[in-house]
Structure formats: C-alpha cells, structure tokens
C-alpha atoms as a PDB file:
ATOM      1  CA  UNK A   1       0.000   0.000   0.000  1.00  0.00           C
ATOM      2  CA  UNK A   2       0.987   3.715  -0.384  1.00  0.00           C
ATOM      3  CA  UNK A   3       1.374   3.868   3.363  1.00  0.00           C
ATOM      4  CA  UNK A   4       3.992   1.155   3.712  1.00  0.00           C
ATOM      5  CA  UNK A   5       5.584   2.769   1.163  1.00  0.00           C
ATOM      6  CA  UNK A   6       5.891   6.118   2.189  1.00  0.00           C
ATOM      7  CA  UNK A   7       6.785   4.164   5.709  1.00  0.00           C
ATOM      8  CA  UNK A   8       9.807   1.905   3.619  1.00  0.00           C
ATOM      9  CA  UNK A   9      10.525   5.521   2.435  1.00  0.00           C
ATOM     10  CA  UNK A  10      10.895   7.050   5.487  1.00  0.00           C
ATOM     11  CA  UNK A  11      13.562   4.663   6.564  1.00  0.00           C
ATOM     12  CA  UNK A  12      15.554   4.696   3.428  1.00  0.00           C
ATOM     13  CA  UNK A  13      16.077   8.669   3.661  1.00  0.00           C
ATOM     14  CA  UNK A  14      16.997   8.237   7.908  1.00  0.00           C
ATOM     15  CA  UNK A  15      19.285   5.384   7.120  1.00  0.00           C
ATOM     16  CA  UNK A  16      20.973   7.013   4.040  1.00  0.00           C
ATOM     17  CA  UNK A  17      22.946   9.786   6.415  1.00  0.00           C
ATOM     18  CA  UNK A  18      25.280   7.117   7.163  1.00  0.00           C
ATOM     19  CA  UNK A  19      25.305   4.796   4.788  1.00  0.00           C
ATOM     20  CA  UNK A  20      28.947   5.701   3.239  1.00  0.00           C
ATOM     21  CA  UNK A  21      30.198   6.692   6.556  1.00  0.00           C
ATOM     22  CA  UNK A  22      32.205   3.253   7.325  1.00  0.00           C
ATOM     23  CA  UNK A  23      33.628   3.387   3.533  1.00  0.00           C
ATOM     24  CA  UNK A  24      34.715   7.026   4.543  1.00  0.00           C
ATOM     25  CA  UNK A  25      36.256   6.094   8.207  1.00  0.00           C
ATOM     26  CA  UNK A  26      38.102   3.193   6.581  1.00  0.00           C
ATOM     27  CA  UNK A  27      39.649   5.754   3.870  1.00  0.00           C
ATOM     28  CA  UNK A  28      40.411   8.215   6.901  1.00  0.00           C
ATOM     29  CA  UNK A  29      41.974   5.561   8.741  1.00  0.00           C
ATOM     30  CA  UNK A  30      43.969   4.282   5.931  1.00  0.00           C
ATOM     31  CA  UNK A  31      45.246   7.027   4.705  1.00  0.00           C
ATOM     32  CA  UNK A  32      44.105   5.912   1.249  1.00  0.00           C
ATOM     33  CA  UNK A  33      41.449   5.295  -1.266  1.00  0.00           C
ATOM     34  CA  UNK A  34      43.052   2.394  -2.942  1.00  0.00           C
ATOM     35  CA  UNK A  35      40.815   0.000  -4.335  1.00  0.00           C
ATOM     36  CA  UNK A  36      37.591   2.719  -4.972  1.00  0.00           C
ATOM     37  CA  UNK A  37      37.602   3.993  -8.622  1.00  0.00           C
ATOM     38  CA  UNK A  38      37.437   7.610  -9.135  1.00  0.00           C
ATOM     39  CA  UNK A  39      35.632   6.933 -12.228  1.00  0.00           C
ATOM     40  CA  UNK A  40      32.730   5.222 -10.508  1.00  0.00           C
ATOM     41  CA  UNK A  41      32.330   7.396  -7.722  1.00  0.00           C
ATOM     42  CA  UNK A  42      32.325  10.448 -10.401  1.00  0.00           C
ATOM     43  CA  UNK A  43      29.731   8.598 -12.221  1.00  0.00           C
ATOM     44  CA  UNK A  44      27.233   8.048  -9.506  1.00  0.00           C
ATOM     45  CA  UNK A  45      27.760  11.752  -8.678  1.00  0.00           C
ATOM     46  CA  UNK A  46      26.960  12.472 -11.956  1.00  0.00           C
ATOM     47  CA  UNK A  47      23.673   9.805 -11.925  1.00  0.00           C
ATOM     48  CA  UNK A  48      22.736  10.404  -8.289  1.00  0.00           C
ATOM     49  CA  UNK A  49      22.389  14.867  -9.325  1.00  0.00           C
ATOM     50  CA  UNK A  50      20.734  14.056 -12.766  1.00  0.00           C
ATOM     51  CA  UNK A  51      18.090  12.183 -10.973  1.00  0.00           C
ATOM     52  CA  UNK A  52      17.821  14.832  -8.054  1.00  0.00           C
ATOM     53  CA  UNK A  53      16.923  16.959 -11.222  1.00  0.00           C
ATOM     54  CA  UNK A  54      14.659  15.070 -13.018  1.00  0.00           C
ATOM     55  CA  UNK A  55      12.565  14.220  -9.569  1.00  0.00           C
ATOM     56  CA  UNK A  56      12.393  18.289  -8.368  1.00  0.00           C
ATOM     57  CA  UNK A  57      11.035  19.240 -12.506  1.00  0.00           C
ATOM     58  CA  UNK A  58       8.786  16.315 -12.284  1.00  0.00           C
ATOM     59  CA  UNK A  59       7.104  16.743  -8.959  1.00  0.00           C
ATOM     60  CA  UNK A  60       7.700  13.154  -7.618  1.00  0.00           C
ATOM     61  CA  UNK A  61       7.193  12.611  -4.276  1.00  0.00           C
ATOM     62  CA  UNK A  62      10.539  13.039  -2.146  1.00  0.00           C
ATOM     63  CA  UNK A  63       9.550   9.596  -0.285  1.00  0.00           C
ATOM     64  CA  UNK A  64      10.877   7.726  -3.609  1.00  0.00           C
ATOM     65  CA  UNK A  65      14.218   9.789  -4.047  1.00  0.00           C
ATOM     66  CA  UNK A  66      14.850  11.663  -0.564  1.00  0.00           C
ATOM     67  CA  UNK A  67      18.538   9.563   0.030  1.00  0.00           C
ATOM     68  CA  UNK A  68      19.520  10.524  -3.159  1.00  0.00           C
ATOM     69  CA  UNK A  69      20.797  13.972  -1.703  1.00  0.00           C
ATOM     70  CA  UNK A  70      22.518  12.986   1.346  1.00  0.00           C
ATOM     71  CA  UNK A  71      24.041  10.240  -0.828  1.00  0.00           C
ATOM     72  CA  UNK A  72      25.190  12.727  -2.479  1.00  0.00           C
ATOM     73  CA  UNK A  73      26.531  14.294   0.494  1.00  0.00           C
ATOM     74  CA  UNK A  74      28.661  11.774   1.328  1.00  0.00           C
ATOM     75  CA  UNK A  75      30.229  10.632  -1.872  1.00  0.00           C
ATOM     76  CA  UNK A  76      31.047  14.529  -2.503  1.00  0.00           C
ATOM     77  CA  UNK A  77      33.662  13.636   0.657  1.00  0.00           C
ATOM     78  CA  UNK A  78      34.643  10.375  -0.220  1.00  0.00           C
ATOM     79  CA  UNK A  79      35.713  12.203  -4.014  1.00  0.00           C
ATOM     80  CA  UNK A  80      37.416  14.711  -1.285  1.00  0.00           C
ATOM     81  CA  UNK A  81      39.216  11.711  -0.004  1.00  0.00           C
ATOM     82  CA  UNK A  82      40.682  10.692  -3.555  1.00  0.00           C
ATOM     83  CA  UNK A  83      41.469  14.087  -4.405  1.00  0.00           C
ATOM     84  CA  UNK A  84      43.273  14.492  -0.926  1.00  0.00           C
ATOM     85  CA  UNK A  85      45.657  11.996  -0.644  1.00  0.00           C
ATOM     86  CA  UNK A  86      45.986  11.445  -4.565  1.00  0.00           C
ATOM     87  CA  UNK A  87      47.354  15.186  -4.009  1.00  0.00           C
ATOM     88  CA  UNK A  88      45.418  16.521  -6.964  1.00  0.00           C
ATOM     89  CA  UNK A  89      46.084  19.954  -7.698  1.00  0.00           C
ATOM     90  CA  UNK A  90      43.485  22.755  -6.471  1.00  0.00           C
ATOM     91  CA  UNK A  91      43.240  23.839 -10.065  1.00  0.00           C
ATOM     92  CA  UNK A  92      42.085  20.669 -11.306  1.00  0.00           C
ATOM     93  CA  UNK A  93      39.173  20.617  -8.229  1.00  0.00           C
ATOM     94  CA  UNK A  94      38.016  24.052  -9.410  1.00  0.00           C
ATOM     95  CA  UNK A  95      37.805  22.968 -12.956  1.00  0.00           C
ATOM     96  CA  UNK A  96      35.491  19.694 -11.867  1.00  0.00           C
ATOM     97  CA  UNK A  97      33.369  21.530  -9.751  1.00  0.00           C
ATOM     98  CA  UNK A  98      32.354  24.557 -12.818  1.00  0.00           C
ATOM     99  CA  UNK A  99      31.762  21.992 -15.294  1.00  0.00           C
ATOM    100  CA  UNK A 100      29.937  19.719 -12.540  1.00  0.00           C
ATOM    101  CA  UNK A 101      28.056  23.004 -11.767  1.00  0.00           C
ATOM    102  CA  UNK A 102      27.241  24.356 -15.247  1.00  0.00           C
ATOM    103  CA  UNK A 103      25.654  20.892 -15.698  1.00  0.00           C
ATOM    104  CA  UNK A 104      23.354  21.515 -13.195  1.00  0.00           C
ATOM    105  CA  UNK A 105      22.362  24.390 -14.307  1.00  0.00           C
ATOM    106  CA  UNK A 106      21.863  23.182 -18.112  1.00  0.00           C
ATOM    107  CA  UNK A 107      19.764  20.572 -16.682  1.00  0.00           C
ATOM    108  CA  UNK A 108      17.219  22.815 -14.307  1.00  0.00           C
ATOM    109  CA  UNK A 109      17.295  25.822 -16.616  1.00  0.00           C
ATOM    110  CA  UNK A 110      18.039  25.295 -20.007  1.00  0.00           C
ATOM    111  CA  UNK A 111      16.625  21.880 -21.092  1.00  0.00           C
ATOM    112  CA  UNK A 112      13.153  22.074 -22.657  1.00  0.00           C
ATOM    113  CA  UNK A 113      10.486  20.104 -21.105  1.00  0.00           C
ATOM    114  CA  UNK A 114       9.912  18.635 -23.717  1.00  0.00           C
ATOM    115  CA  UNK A 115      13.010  16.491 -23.797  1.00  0.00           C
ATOM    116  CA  UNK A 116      13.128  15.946 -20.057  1.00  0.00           C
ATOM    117  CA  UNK A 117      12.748  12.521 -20.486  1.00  0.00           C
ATOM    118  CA  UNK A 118      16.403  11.747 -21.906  1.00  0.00           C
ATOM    119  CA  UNK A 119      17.700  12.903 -18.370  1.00  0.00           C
ATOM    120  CA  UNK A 120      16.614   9.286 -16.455  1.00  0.00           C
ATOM    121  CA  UNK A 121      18.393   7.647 -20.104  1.00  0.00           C
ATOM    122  CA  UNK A 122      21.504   9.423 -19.208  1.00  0.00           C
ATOM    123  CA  UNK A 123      21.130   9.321 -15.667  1.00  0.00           C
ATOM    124  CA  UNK A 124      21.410   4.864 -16.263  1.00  0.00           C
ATOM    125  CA  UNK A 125      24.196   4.921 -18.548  1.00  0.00           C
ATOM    126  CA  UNK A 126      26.473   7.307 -16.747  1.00  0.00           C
ATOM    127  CA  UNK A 127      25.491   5.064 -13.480  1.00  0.00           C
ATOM    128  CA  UNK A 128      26.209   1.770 -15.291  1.00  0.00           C
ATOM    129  CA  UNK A 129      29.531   3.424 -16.456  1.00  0.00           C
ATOM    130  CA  UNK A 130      30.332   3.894 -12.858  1.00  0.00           C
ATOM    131  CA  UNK A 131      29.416   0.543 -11.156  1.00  0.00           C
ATOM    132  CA  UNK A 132      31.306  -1.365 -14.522  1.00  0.00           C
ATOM    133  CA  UNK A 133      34.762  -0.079 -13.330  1.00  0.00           C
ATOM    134  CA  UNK A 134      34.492  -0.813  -9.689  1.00  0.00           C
ATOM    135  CA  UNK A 135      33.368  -4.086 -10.324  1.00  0.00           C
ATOM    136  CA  UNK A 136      36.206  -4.854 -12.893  1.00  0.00           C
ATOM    137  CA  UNK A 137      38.734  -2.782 -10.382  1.00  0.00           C
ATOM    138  CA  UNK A 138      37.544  -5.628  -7.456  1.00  0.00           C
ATOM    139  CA  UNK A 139      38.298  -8.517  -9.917  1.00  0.00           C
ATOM    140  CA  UNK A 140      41.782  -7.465 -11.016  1.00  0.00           C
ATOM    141  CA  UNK A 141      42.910  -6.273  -7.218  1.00  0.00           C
ATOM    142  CA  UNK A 142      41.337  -9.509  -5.434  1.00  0.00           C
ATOM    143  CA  UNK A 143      40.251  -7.333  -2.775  1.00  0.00           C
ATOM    144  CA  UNK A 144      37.567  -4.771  -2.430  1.00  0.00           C
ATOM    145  CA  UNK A 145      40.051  -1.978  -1.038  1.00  0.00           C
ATOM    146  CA  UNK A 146      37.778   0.305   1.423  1.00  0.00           C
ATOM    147  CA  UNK A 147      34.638  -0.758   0.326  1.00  0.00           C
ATOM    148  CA  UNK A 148      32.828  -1.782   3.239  1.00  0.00           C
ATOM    149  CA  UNK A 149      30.234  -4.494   4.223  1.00  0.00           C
ATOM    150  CA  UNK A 150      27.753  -2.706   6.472  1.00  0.00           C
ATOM    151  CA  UNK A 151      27.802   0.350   3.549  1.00  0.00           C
ATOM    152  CA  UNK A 152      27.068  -2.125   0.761  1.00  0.00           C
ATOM    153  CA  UNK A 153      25.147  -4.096   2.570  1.00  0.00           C
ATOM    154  CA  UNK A 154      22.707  -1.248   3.321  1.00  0.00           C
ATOM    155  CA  UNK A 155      23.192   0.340  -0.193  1.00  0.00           C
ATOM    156  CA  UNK A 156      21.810  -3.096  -1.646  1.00  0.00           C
ATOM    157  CA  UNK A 157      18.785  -3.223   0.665  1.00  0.00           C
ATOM    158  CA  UNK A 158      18.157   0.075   0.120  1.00  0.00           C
ATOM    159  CA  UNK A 159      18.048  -0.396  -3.359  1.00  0.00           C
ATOM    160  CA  UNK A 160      15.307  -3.547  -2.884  1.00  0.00           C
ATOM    161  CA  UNK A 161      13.052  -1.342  -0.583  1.00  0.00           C
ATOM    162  CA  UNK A 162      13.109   1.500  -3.133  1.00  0.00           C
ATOM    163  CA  UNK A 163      12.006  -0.575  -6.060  1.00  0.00           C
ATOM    164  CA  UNK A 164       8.981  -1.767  -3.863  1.00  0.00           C
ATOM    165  CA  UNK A 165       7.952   2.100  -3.339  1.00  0.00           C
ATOM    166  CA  UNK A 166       8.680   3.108  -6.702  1.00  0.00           C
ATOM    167  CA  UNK A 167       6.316   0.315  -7.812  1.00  0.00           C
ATOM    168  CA  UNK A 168       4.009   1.221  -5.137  1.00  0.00           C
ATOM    169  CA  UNK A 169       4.367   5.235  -5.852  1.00  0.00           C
ATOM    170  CA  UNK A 170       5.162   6.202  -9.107  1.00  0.00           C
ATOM    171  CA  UNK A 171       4.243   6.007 -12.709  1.00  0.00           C
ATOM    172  CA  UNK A 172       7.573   5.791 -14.564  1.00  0.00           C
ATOM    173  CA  UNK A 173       8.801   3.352 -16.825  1.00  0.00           C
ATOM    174  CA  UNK A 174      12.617   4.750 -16.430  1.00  0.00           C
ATOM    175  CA  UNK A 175      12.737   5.170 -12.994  1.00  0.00           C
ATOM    176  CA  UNK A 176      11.737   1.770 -12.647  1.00  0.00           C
ATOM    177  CA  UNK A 177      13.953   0.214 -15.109  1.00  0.00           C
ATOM    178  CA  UNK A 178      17.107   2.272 -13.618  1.00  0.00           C
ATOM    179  CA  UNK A 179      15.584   1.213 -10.034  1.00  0.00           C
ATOM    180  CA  UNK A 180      16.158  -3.029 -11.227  1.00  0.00           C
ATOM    181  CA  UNK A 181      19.190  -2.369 -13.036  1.00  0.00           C
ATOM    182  CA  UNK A 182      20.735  -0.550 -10.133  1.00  0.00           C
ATOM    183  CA  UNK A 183      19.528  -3.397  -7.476  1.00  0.00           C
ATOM    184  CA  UNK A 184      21.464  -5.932  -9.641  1.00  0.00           C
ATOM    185  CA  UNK A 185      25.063  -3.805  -9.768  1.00  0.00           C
ATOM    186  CA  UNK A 186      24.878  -3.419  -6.197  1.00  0.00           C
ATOM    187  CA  UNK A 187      24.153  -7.240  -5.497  1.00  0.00           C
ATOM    188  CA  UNK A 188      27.258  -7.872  -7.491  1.00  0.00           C
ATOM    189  CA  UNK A 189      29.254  -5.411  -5.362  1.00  0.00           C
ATOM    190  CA  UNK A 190      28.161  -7.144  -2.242  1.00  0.00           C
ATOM    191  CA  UNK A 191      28.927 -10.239  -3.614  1.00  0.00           C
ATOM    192  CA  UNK A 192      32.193  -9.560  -4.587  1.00  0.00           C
ATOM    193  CA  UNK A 193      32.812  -8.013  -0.922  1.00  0.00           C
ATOM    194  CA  UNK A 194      32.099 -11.249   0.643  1.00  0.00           C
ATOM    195  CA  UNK A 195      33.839 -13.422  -1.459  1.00  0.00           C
ATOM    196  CA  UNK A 196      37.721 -11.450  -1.454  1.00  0.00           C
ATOM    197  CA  UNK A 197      36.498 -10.684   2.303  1.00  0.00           C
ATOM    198  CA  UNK A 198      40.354 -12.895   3.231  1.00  0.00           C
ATOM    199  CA  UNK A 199      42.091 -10.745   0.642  1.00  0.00           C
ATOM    200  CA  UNK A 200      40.461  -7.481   1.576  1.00  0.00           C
ATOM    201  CA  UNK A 201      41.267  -8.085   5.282  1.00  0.00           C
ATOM    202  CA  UNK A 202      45.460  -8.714   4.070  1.00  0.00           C
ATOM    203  CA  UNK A 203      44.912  -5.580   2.157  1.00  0.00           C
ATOM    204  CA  UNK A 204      43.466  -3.471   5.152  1.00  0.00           C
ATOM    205  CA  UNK A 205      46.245  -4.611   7.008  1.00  0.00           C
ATOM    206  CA  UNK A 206      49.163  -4.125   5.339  1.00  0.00           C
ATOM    207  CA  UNK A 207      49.903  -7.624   4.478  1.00  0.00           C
ATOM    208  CA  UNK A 208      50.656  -9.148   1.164  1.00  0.00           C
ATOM    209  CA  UNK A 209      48.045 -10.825  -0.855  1.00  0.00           C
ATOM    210  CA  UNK A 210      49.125 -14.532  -0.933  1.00  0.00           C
ATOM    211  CA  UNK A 211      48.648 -16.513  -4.316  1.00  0.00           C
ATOM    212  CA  UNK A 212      46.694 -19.259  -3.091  1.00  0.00           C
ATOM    213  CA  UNK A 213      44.074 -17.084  -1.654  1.00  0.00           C
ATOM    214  CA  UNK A 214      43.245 -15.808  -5.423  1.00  0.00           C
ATOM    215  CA  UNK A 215      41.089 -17.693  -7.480  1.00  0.00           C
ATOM    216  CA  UNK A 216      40.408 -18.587 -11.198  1.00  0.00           C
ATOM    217  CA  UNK A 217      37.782 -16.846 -13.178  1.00  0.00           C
ATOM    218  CA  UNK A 218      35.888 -20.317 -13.132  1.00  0.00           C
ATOM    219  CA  UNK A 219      36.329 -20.607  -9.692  1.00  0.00           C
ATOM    220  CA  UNK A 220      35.128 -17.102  -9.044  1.00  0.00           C
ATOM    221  CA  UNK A 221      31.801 -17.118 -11.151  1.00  0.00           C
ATOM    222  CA  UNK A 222      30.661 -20.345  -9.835  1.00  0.00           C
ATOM    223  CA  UNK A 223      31.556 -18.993  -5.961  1.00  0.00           C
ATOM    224  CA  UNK A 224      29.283 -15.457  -6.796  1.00  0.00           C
ATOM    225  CA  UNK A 225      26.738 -18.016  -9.125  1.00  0.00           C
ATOM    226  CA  UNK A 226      26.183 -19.748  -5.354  1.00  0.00           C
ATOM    227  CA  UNK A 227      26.342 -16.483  -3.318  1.00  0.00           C
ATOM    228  CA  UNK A 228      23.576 -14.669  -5.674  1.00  0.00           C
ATOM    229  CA  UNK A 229      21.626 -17.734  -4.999  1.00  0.00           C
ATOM    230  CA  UNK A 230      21.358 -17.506  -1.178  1.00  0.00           C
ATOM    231  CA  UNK A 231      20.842 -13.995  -1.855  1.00  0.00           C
ATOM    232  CA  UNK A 232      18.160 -14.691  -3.864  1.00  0.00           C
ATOM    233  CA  UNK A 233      16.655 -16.815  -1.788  1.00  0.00           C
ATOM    234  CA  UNK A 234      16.441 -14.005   0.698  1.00  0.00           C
ATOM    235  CA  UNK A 235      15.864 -11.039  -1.119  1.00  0.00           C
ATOM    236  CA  UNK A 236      12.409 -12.019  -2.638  1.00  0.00           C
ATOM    237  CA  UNK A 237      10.550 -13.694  -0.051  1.00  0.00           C
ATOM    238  CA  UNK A 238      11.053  -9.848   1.634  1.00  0.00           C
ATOM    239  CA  UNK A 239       9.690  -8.611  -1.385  1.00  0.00           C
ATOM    240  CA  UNK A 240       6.917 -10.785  -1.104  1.00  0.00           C
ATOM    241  CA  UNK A 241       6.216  -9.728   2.451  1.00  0.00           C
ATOM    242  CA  UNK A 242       6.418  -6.021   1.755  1.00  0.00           C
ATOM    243  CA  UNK A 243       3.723  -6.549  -1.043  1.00  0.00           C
ATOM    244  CA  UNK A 244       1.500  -8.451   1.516  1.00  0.00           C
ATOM    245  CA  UNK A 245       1.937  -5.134   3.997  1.00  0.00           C
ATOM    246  CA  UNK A 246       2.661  -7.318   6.988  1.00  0.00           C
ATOM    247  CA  UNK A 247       6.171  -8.016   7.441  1.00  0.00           C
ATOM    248  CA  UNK A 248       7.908  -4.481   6.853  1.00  0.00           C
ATOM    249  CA  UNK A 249       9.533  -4.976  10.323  1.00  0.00           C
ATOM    250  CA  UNK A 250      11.459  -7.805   8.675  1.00  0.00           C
ATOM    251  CA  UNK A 251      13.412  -5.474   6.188  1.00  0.00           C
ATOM    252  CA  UNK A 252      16.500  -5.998   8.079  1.00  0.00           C
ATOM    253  CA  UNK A 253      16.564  -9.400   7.663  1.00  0.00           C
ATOM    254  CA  UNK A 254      18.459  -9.183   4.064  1.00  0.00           C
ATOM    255  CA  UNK A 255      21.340  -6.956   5.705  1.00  0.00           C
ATOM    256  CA  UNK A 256      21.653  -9.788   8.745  1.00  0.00           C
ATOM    257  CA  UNK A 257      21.592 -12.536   6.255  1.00  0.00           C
ATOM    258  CA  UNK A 258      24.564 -10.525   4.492  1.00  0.00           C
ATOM    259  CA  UNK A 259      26.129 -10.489   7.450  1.00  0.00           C
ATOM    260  CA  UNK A 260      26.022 -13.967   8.286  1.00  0.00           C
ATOM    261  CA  UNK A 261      27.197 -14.841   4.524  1.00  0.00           C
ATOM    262  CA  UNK A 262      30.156 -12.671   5.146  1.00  0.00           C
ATOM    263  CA  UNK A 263      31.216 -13.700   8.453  1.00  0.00           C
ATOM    264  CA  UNK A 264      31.178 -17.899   7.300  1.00  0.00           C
END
C-alpha cells in the first residue's frame, strides 16, 4: 500500500545519512582510497544529481528519491578523499566543480520540457559506467580496497526497498527500469565483498596478498553463481512480504543474512 511505502521511504532517507560513513572512516583511517575507482564514484555523482533533477522538474514525491541527496553528500567527501591523498592539484578541483556546476544548471534551466525525459536515459548509462569499473577494479585487485560491508550491505537493501515504493508510488517506466538495473550492480558489489572478504582483510592490514588465496575466473563465477543464490533466496521472499503489507519490520533481515554470509 501507499502507506507502507511512504513508511519503507521514510527509513531509506533516515538510514541514508550514514550509509557511506564506514567506507569514509576506513579511507580516513587508511590514509588511502586504494581500491575505490574515481571513475565510478564520479559517475554516480553524476547519476545520483541528474536524478535529483529530473525528480524536483517532475514533482515526484521526495519519499521515492529523498537519500539521493545525502548520498550525495557523502560521496562529494569520499571524491574529497581521492582528491586528498591522490594530491590533486586545487586547479584541477576548481575545474570539476564549474563543469559539474554548469551541468546543473543546463539541466534545471536550459533543457526544454519537452526532452526531459532523456535525463533518467543518461542518468542509467552514466550510473552503469560507474558501477562497470568498480566491479572490474575488485576482480583485477582480489580485494575490495575500502569498500565496506555494512555500507554495501545497506546500499543493496536500500536499493530492494526503493524498487517496492517506486512500484508502489510512481508512474515511470525509467525510474523503474534504472531502479532493477541498479539493485542488480549493487548485489554484485556485495557479492564480490564477501567473497575477497580474506584478501580485503590482508589488504586493510598491510599484508601481502598470498597466491593461493586468489582464485580462477571459473572458480570465481561459480563462488558469486552460489552467493547470488542464497541472496536470492532471501531477497524475494522480503519482497513478497512487503507486497502483503505485513512483514515491513522484517526489512532488516536481508542486511543480517549478508552479514552472516560474510562472516562464514
């Protein structure tokens, strides 16, 4: 029902003010962003404010996009991070932030209403950009650098709760589509988190990666092919639930479950 959702939506936006935080104490605490890709990060920037856009000209509810700006928030310090300790000079920041500006304003001022609806089109193909080279960054390191479980592991419920209340609250093809899409990149992530969790942990601390704790491409699908399955088997019976409006106190139960996967 509408309530639930606006409920589910409630809890995304609360939760969403800390959802990067761990990925951003273990960069502090490293002293490095090794292992996040600048070019991902940029690119959900880039999605995450192009769909800000398109929601405020549109009049959608803020209960279905709400996170999207303290998201934002947070990856705007995380890019801070990179910048930081990759020593980037000032006059390269400045130059990012006009052109990352000026394409806010082409969006809210100069783009005709009329072909509004190519901003959600961009807004999926600059995000799939984004979660492509993290994902292929993971496989070539063996380890998932900073990235952290509790963040992803929140990021990819999130993403399940909000496709129930965009189902549930509004009427548009592209926000759905981008809303599935983006639930199956950040399964992927998670997965991939849990499975080089040894290697990540060597990484974290300082320690070499050992060769037997890598594994063959074979090896590696048919580990993730099992781990999307449990997931799977998790993810939809919540769905389910949600749809019946009696078990939304059970949402949590897909971030424990994570938990449990990562910690065998």
């Amino acid at each position: 029902s509408v309530l639930v959702s606006k409920l589910i939506g409630a809890l995304i936006i609360f939760g969403s003010f800390t959802v990067k935080i761990p990925l951003i104490r273990n960069c502090i605490e490293a002293k490095s962003t090794e292992g996040l890709a600048e070019s991902s990060l940029v690119s959900e920037i880039l999605s995450l404010t192009i769909s800000v856009c398109y929601n405020i000209l549109g009049g959608i509810p803020i209960s279905t996009w709400g996170e999207y700006i303290s998201v934002l928030a947070q990856n705007f310090v995380l890019l801070g991070c990179i910048w930081y300790y990759g020593q980037q000079p000032a006059v390269d920041t400045l130059k990012k932030s006009v052109i990352y500006f000026g394409i806010i304003f082409a969006l809210m001022a100069l783009l005709p209403a009329s072909l509004r609806f190519i901003m959600p089109v961009m807004g999926m193909i600059i995000s799939w950009s984004g979660h492509i080279p993290q994902i292929l960054t993971n496989y070539r390191n063996k380890h998932t650098g900073p990235l952290a479980i509790e963040t992803q592991g929140q990021i990819t419920l999130g993403a399940y709760m909000r496709l129930f209340t965009v189902l549930a609250e509004v009427d548009d093809f592209f926000i759905l589509f981008a809303c599935i899409v983006g639930s199956m990149f950040h399964s992927i992530i998670l997965g991939q988190i849990i499975f080089y969790k040894g290697n990540t942990k060597r990484f974290l601390a300082g320690e070499p990666i050992e060769e037997e704790d890598t594994v063959s491409t074979g090896e590696s699908m048919l580990g993730f092919g099992e781990l999307q399955t449990k997931i799977g088997e998790k993810v939809v019976p919540i769905i389910d639930q949600i749809k019946s409006n009696d078990a939304y106190v059970h949402l949590s139960d897909f971030a424990d479950e994570a938990h449990k996967l990562y910690s065998q």
